[in-house]
N, C-alpha and C. Protein backbone atom coordinates (compact mmCIF):
# COMPACT_ATOMS: atom_id res chain seq x y z
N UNK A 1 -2.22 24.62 21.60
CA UNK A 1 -3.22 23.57 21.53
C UNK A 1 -3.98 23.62 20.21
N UNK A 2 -4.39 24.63 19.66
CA UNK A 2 -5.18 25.17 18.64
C UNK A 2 -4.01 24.27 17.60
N UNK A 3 -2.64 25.08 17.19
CA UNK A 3 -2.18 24.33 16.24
C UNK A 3 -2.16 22.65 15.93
N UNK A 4 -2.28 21.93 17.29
CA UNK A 4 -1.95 20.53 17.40
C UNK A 4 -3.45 20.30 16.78
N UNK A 5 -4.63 20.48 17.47
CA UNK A 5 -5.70 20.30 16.55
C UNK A 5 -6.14 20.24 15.39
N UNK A 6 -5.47 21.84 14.72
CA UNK A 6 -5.21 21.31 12.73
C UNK A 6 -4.03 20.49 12.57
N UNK A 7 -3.30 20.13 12.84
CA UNK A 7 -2.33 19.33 12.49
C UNK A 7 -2.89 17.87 12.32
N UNK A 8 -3.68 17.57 13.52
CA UNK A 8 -4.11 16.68 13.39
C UNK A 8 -5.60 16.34 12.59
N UNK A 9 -6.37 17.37 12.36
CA UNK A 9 -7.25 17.62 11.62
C UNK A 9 -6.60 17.36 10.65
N UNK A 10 -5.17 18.04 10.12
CA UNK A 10 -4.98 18.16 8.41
C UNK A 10 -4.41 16.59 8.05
N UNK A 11 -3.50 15.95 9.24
CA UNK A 11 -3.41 14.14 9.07
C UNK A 11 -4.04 13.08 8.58
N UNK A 12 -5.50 13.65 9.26
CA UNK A 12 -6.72 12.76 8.81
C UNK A 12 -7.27 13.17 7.44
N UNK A 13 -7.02 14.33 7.43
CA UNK A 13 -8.12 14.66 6.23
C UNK A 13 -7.28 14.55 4.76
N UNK A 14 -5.78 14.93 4.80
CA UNK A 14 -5.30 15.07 3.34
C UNK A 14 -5.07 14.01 2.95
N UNK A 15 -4.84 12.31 3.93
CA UNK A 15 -4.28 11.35 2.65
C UNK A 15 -5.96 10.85 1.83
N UNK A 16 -7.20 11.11 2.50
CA UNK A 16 -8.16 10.65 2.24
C UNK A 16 -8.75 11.80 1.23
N UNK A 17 -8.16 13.03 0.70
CA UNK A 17 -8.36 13.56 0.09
C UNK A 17 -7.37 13.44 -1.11
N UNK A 18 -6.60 12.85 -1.05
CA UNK A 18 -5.40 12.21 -2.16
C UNK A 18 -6.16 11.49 -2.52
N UNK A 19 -6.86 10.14 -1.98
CA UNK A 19 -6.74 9.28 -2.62
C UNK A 19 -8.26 9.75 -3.24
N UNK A 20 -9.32 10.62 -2.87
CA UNK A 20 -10.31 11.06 -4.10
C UNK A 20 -9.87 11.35 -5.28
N UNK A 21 -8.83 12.15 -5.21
CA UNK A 21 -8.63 12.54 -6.37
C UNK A 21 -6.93 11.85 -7.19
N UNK A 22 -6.88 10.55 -6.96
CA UNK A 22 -6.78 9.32 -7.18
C UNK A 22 -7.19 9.08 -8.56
N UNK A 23 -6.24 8.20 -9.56
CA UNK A 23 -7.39 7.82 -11.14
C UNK A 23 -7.21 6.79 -10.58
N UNK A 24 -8.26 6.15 -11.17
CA UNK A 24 -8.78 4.81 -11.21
C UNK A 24 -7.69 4.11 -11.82
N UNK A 25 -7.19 4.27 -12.65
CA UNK A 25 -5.76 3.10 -13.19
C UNK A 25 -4.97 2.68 -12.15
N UNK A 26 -4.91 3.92 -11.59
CA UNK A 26 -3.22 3.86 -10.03
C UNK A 26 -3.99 3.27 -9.01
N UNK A 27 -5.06 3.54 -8.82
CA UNK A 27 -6.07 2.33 -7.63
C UNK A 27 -5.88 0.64 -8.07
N UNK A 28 -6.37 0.82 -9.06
CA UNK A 28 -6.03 -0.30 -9.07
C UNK A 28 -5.40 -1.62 -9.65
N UNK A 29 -4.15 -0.74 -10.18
CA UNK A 29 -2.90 -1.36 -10.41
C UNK A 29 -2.33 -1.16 -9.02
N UNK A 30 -2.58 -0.65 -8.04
CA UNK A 30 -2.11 -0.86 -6.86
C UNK A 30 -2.76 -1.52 -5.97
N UNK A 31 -4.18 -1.90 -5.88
CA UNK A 31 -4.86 -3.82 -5.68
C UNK A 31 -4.06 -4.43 -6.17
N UNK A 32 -3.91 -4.35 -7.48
CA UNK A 32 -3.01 -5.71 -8.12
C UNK A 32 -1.65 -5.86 -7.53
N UNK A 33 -0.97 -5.04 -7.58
CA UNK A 33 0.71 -4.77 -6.29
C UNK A 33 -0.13 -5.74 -4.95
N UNK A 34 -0.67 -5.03 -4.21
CA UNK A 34 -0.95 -5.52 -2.70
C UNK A 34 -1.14 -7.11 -2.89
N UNK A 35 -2.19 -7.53 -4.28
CA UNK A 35 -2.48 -8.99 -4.02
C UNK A 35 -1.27 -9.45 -3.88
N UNK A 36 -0.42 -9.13 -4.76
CA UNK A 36 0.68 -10.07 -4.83
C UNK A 36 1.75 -10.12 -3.79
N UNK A 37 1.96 -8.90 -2.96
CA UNK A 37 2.61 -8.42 -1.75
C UNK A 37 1.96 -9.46 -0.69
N UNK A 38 0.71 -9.30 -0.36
CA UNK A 38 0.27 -9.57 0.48
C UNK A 38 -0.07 -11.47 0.25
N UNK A 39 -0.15 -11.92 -0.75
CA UNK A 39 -0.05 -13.19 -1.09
C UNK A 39 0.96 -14.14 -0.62
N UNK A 40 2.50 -13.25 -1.32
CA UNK A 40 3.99 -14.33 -1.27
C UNK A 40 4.51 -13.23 -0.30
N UNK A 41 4.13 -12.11 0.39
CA UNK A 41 5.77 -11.62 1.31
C UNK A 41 5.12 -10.92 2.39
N UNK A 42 4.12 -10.31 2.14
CA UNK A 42 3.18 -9.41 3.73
C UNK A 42 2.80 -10.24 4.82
N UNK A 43 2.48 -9.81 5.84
CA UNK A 43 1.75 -10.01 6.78
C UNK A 43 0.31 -10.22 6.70
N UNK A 44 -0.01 -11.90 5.86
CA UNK A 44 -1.68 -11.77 5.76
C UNK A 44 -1.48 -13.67 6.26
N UNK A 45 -3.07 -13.25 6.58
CA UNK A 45 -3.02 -14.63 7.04
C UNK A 45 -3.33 -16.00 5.88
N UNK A 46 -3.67 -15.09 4.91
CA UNK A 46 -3.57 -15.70 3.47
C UNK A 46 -1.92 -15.85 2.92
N UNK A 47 -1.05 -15.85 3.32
CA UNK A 47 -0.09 -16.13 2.99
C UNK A 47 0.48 -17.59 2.46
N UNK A 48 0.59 -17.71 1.58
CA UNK A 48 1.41 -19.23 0.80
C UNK A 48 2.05 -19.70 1.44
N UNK A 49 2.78 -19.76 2.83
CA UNK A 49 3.72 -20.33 3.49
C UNK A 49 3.20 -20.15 4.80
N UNK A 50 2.60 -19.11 5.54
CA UNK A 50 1.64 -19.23 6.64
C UNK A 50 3.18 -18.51 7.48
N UNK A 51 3.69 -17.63 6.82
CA UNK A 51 5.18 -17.30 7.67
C UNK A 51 4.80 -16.04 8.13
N UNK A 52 4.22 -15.67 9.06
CA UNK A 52 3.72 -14.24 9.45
C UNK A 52 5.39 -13.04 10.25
N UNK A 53 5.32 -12.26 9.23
CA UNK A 53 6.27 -11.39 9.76
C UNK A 53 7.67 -11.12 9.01
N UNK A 54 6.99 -11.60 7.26
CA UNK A 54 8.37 -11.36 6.50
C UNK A 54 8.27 -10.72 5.68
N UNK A 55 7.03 -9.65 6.02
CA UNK A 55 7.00 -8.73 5.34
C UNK A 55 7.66 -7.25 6.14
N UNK A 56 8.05 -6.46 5.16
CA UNK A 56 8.48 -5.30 5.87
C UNK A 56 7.91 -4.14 6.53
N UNK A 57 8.08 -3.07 7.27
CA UNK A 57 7.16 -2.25 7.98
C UNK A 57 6.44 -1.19 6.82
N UNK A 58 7.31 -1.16 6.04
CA UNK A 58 7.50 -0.01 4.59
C UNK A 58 6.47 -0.97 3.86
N UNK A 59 6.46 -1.83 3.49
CA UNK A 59 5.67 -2.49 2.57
C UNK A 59 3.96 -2.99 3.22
N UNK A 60 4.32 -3.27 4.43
CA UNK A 60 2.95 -3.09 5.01
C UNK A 60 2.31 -2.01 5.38
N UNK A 61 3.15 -1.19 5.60
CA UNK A 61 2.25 0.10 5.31
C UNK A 61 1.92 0.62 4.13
N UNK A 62 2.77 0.52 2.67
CA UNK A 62 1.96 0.46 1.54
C UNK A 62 0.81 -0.25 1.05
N UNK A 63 1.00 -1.40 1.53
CA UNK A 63 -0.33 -3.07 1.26
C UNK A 63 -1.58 -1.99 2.48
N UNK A 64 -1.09 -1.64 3.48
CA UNK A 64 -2.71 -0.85 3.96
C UNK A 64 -3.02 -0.07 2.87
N UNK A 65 -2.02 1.09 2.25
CA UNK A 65 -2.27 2.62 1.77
C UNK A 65 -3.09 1.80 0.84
N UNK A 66 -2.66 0.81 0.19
CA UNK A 66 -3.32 0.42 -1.48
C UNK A 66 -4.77 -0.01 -1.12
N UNK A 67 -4.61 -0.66 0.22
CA UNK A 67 -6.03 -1.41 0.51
C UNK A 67 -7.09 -0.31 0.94
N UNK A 68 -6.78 1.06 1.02
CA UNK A 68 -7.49 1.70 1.65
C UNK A 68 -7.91 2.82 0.47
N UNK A 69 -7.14 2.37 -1.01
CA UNK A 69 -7.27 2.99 -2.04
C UNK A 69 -6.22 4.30 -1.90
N UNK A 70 -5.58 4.32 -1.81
CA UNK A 70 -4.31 5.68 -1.71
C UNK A 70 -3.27 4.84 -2.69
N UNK A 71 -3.38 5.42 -3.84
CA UNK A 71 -2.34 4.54 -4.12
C UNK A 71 -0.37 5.27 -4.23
N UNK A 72 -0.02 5.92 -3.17
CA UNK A 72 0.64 6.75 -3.04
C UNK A 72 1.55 5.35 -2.36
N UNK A 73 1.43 4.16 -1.85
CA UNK A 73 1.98 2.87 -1.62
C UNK A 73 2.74 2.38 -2.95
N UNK A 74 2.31 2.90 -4.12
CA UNK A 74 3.02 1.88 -5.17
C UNK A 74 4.29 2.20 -5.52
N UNK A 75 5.04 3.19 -5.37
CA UNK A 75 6.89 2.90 -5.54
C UNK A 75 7.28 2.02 -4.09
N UNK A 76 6.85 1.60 -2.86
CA UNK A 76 7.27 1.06 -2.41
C UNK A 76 6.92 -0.34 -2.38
N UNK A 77 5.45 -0.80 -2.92
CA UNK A 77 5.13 -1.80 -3.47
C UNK A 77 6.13 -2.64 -4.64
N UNK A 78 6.19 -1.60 -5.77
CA UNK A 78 6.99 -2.22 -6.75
C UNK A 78 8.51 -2.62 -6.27
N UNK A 79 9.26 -1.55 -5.59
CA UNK A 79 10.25 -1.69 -4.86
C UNK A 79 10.69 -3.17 -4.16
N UNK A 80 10.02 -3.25 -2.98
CA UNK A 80 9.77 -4.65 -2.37
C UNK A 80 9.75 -5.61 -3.44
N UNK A 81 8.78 -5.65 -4.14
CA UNK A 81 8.49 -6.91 -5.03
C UNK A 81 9.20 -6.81 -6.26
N UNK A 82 9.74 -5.88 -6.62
CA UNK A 82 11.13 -6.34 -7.18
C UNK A 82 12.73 -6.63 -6.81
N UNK A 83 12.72 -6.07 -5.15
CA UNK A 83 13.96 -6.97 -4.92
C UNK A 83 13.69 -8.32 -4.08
N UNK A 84 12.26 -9.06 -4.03
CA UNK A 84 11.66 -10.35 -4.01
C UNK A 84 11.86 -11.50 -5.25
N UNK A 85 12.27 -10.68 -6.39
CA UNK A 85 12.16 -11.36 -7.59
C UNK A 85 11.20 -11.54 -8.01
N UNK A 86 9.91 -10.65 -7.79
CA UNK A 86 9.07 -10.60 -8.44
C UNK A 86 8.43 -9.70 -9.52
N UNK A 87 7.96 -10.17 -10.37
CA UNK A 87 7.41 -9.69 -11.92
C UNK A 87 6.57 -8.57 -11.20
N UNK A 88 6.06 -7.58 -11.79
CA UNK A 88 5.55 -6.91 -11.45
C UNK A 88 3.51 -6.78 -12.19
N UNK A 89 3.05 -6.66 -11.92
CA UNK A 89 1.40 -6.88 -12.94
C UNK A 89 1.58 -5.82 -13.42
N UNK A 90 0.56 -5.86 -14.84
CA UNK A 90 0.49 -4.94 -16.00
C UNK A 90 0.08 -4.04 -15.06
N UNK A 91 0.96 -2.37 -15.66
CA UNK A 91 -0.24 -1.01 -14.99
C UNK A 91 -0.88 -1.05 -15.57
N UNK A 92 -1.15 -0.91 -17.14
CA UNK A 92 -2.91 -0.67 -17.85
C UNK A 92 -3.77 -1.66 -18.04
C-alpha cells in the first residue's frame, strides 16, 4: 500500500516539477504549437470547421501538456502538425 502511495505521490508531483524547471522559450513555442493544433485539428470548440474528434489521443494529450505549461508535448505537437501539412511557428 505504502509503495502505491509514492507512486502516486511521485505522478502528481514530477510532471509539475518538469515543467518549473521548464525555459520560457519551450513554454511558449509550445502555446504557439497548441494554438495552431487546437485551432485546425484538436478537439476545441474553437475549431474552424466545428468537426469535434479529429484530433488524435497523442496530440490531445500534448495540446493539454502545452496548455498546462509542460512543454514535454512538443515532438508530438510538431509531429501531428507536420503530417497535417502544416508549417510549423518560429521556436525563437
Amino acid at each position: 500500500m505504502r509503495t502505491v502511495s509514492v507512486a502516486l505521490l511521485l505522478a502528481v508531483l514530477l510532471p509539475a516539477a518538469a515543467s518549473a524547471r521548464s525555459a520560457p522559450a519551450d513554454v511558449a513555442y509550445c502555446q504557439r504549437l497548441v494554438a495552431v493544433y487546437d485551432r485546425y485539428i484538436g478537439r476545441n470548440e474553437f475549431s474552424s470547421n466545428r468537426e469535434f474528434g479529429r484530433g488524435s489521443l497523442d496530440g490531445d494529450v500534448a495540446s493539454a501538456q502545452c496548455r498546462q505549461g509542460n512543454p514535454a508535448g512538443i515532438p508530438v505537437l510538431e509531429r501531428v502538425l507536420r503530417n497535417n501539412r502544416f508549417s510549423l511557428p518560429p521556436r525563437g
